[in-house]
N, C-alpha and C. Protein backbone atom coordinates (compact mmCIF):
# COMPACT_ATOMS: atom_id res chain seq x y z
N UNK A 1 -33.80 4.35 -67.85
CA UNK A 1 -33.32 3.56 -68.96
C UNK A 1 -31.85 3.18 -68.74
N UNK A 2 -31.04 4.21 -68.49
CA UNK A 2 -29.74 3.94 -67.96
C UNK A 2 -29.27 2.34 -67.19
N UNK A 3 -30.40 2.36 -66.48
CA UNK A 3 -30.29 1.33 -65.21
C UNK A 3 -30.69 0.05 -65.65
N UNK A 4 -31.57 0.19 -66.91
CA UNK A 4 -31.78 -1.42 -67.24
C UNK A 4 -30.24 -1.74 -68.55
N UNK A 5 -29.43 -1.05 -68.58
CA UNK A 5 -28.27 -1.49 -69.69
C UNK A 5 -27.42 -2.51 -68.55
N UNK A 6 -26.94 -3.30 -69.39
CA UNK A 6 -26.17 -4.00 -68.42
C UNK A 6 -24.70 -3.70 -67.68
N UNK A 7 -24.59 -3.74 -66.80
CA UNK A 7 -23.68 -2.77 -65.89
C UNK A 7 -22.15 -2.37 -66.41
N UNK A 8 -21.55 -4.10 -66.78
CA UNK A 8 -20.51 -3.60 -67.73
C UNK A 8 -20.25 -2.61 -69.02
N UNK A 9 -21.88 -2.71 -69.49
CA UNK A 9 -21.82 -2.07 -71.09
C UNK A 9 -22.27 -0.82 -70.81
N UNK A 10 -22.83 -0.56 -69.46
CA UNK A 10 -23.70 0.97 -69.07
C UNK A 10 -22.46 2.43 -69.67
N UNK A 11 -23.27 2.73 -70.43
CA UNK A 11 -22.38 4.70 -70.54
C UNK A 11 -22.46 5.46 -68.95
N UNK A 12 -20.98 6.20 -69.42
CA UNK A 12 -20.78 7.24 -67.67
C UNK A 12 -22.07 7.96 -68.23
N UNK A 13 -22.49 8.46 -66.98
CA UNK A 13 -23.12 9.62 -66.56
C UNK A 13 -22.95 10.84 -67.73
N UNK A 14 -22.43 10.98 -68.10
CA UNK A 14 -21.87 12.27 -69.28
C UNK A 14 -22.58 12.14 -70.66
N UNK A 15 -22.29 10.55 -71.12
CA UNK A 15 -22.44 10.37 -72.16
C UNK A 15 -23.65 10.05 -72.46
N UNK A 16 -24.55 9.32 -71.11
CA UNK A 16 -25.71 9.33 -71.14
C UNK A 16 -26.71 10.54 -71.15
N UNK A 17 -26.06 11.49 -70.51
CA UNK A 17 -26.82 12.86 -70.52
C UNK A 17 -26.98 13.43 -71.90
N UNK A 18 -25.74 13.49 -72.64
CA UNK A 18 -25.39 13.91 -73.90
C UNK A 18 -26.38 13.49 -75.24
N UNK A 19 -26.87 11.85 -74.43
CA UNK A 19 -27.26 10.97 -75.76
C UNK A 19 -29.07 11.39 -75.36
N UNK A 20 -29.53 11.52 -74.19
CA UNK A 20 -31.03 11.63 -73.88
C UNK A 20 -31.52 13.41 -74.12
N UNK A 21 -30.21 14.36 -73.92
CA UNK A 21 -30.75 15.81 -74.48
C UNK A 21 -30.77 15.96 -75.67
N UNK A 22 -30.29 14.83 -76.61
CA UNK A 22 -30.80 15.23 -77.59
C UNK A 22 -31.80 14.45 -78.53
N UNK A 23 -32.81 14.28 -77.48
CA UNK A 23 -34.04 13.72 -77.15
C UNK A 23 -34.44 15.05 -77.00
N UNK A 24 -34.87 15.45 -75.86
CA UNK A 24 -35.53 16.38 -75.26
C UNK A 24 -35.23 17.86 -75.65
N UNK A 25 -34.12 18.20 -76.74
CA UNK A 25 -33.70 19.34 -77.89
C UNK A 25 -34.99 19.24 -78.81
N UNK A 26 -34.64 18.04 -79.23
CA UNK A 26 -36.06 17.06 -80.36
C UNK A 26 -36.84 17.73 -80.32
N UNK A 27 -37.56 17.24 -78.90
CA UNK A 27 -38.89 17.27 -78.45
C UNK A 27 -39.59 19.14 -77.95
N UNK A 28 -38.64 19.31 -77.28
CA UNK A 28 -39.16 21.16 -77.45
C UNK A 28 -38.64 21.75 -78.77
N UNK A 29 -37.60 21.53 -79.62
CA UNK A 29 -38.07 22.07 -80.89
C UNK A 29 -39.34 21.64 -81.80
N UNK A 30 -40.22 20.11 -81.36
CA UNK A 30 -41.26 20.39 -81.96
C UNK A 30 -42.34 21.11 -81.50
N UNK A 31 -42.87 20.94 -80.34
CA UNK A 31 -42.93 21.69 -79.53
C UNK A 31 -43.61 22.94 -79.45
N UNK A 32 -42.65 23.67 -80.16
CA UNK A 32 -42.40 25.17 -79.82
C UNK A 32 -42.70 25.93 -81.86
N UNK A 33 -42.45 24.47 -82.67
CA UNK A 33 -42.69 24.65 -83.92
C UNK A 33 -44.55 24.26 -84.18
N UNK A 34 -44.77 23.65 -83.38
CA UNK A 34 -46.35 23.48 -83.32
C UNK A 34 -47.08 24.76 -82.95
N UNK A 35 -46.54 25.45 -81.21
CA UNK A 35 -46.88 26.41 -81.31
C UNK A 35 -47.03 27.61 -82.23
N UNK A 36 -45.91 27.80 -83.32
CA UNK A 36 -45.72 28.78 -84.15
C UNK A 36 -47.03 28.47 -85.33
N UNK A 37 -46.66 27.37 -85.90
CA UNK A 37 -47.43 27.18 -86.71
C UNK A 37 -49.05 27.20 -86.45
N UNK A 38 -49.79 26.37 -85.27
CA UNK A 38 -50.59 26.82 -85.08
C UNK A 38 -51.28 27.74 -84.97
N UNK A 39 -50.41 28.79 -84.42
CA UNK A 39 -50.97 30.61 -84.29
C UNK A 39 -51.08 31.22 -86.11
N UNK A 40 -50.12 30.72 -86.48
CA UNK A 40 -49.87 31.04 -88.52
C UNK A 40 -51.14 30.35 -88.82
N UNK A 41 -51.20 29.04 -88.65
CA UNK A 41 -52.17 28.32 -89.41
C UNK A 41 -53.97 28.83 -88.78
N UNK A 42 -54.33 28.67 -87.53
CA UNK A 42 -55.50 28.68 -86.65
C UNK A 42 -55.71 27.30 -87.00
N UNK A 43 -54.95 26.41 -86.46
CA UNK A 43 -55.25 24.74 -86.62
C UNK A 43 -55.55 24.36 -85.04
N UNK A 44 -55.63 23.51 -84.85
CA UNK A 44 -55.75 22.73 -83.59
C UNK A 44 -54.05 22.36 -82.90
N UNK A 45 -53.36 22.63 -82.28
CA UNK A 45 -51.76 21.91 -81.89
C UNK A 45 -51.83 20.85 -81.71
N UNK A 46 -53.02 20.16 -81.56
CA UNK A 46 -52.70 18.58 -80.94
C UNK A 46 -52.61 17.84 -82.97
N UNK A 47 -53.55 18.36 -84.01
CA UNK A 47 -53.60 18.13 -84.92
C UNK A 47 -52.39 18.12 -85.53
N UNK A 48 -51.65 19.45 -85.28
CA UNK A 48 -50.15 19.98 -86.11
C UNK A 48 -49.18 18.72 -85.29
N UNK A 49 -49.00 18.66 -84.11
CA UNK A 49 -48.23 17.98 -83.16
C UNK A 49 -48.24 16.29 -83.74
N UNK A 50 -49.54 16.06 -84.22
CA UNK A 50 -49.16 14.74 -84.62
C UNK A 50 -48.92 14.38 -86.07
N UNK A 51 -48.99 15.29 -86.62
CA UNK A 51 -48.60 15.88 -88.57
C UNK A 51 -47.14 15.71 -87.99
N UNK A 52 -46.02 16.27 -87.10
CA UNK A 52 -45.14 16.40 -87.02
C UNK A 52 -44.53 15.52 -86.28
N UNK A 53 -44.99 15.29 -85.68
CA UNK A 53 -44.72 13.72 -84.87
C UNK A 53 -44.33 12.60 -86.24
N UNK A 54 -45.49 12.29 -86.94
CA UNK A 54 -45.14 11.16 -88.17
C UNK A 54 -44.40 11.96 -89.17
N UNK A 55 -44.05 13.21 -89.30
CA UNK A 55 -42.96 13.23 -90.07
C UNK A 55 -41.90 12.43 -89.84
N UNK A 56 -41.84 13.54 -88.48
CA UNK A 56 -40.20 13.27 -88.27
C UNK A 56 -40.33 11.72 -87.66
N UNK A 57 -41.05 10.66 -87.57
CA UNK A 57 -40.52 8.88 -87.33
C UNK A 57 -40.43 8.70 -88.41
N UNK A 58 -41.32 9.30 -89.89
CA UNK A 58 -41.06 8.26 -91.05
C UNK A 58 -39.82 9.70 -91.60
N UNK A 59 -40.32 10.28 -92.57
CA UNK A 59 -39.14 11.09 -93.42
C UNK A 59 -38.29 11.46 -92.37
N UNK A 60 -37.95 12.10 -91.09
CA UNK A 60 -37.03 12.34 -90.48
C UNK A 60 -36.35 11.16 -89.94
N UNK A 61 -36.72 10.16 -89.53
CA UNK A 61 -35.48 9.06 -89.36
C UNK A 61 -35.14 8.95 -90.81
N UNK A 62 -35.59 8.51 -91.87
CA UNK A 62 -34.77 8.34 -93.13
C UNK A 62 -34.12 9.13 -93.62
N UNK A 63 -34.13 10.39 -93.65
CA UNK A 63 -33.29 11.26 -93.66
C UNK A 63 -31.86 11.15 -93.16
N UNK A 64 -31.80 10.97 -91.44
CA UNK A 64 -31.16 10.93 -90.60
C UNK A 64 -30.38 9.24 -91.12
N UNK A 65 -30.77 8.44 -91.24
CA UNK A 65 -30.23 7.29 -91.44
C UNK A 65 -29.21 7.38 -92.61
N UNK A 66 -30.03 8.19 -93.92
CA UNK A 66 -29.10 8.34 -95.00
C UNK A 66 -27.74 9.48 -94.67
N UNK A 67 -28.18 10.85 -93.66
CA UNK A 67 -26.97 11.45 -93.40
C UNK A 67 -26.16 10.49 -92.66
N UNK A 68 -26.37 9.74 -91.65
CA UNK A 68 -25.36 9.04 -91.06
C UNK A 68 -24.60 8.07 -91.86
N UNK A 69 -25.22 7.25 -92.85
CA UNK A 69 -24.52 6.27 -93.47
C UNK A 69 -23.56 7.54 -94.41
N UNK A 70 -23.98 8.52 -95.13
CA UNK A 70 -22.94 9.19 -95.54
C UNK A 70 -22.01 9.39 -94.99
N UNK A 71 -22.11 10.28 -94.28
CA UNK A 71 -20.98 10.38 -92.98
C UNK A 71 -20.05 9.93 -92.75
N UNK A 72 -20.55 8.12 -92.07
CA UNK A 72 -19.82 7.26 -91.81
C UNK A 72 -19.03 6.91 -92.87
N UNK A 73 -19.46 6.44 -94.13
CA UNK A 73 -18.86 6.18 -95.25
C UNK A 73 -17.64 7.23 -95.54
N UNK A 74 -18.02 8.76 -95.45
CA UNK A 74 -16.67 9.49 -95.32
C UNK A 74 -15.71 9.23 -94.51
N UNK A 75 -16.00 9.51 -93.45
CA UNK A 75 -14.93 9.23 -92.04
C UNK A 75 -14.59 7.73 -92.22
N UNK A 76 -15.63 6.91 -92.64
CA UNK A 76 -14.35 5.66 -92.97
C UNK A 76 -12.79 5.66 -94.42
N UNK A 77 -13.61 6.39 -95.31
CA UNK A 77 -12.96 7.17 -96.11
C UNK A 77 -11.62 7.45 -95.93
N UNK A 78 -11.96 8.70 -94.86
CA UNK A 78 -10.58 9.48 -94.88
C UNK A 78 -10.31 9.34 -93.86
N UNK A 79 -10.58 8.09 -93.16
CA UNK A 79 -10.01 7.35 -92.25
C UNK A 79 -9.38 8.09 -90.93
N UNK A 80 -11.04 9.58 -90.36
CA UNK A 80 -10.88 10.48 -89.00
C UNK A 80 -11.37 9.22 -88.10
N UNK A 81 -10.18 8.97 -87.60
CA UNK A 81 -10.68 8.08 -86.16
C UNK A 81 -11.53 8.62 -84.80
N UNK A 82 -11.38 9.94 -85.15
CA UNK A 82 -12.02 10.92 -84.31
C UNK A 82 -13.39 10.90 -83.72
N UNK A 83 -13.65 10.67 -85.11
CA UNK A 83 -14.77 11.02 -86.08
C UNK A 83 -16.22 9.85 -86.24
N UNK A 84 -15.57 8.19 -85.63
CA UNK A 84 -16.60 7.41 -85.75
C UNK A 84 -17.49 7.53 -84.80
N UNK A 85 -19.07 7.31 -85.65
CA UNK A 85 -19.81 7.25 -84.63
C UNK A 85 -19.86 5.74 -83.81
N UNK A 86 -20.61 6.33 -82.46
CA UNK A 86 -20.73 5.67 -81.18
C UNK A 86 -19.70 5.30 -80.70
N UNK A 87 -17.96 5.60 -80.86
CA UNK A 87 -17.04 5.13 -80.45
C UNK A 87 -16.65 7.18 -79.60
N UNK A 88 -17.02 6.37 -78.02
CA UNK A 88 -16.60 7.82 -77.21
C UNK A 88 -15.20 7.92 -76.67
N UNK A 89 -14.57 6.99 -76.70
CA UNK A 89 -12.97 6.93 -76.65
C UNK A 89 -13.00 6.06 -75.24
């Protein structure tokens, strides 16, 4: 994915790593929460896995969308330049 951004706009190496593990944090914490639950429940994992899958695209991105616009709205606020997102310095 890296390689199809366009070369001027491409992120270093760092920041790209930074932005895809926490992808793959995501993805073995569900994962590993399927496993649990399945053994609790005696469900099927592929069943639980996709219960949790459409959570987290519908209620967990909206969630996530409303913490970020908060957020942002603070740090524009109290004006931490630190602090904006997607700006890596």
């Amino acid at each position: 994915k890296r390689f199809r951004e366009p070369k001027h706009e491409r992120r270093p190496w760092r920041i790209w790593f930074l932005d895809t593990s926490k992808q793959a944090i995501g993805m073995l914490f569900i994962h590993f929460a399927n496993v649990y639950l399945s053994d609790l429940t005696e469900e099927d994992p592929c069943s639980l896995y996709l219960f949790n899958f459409l959570l987290d695209a519908t209620l967990g991105m909206l969630l996530i969308c409303l913490g970020i616009r908060a957020v942002s709205s603070l740090v524009e606020w109290q004006q931490w330049e630190l602090l904006r997102f997607g700006e890596y310095g």
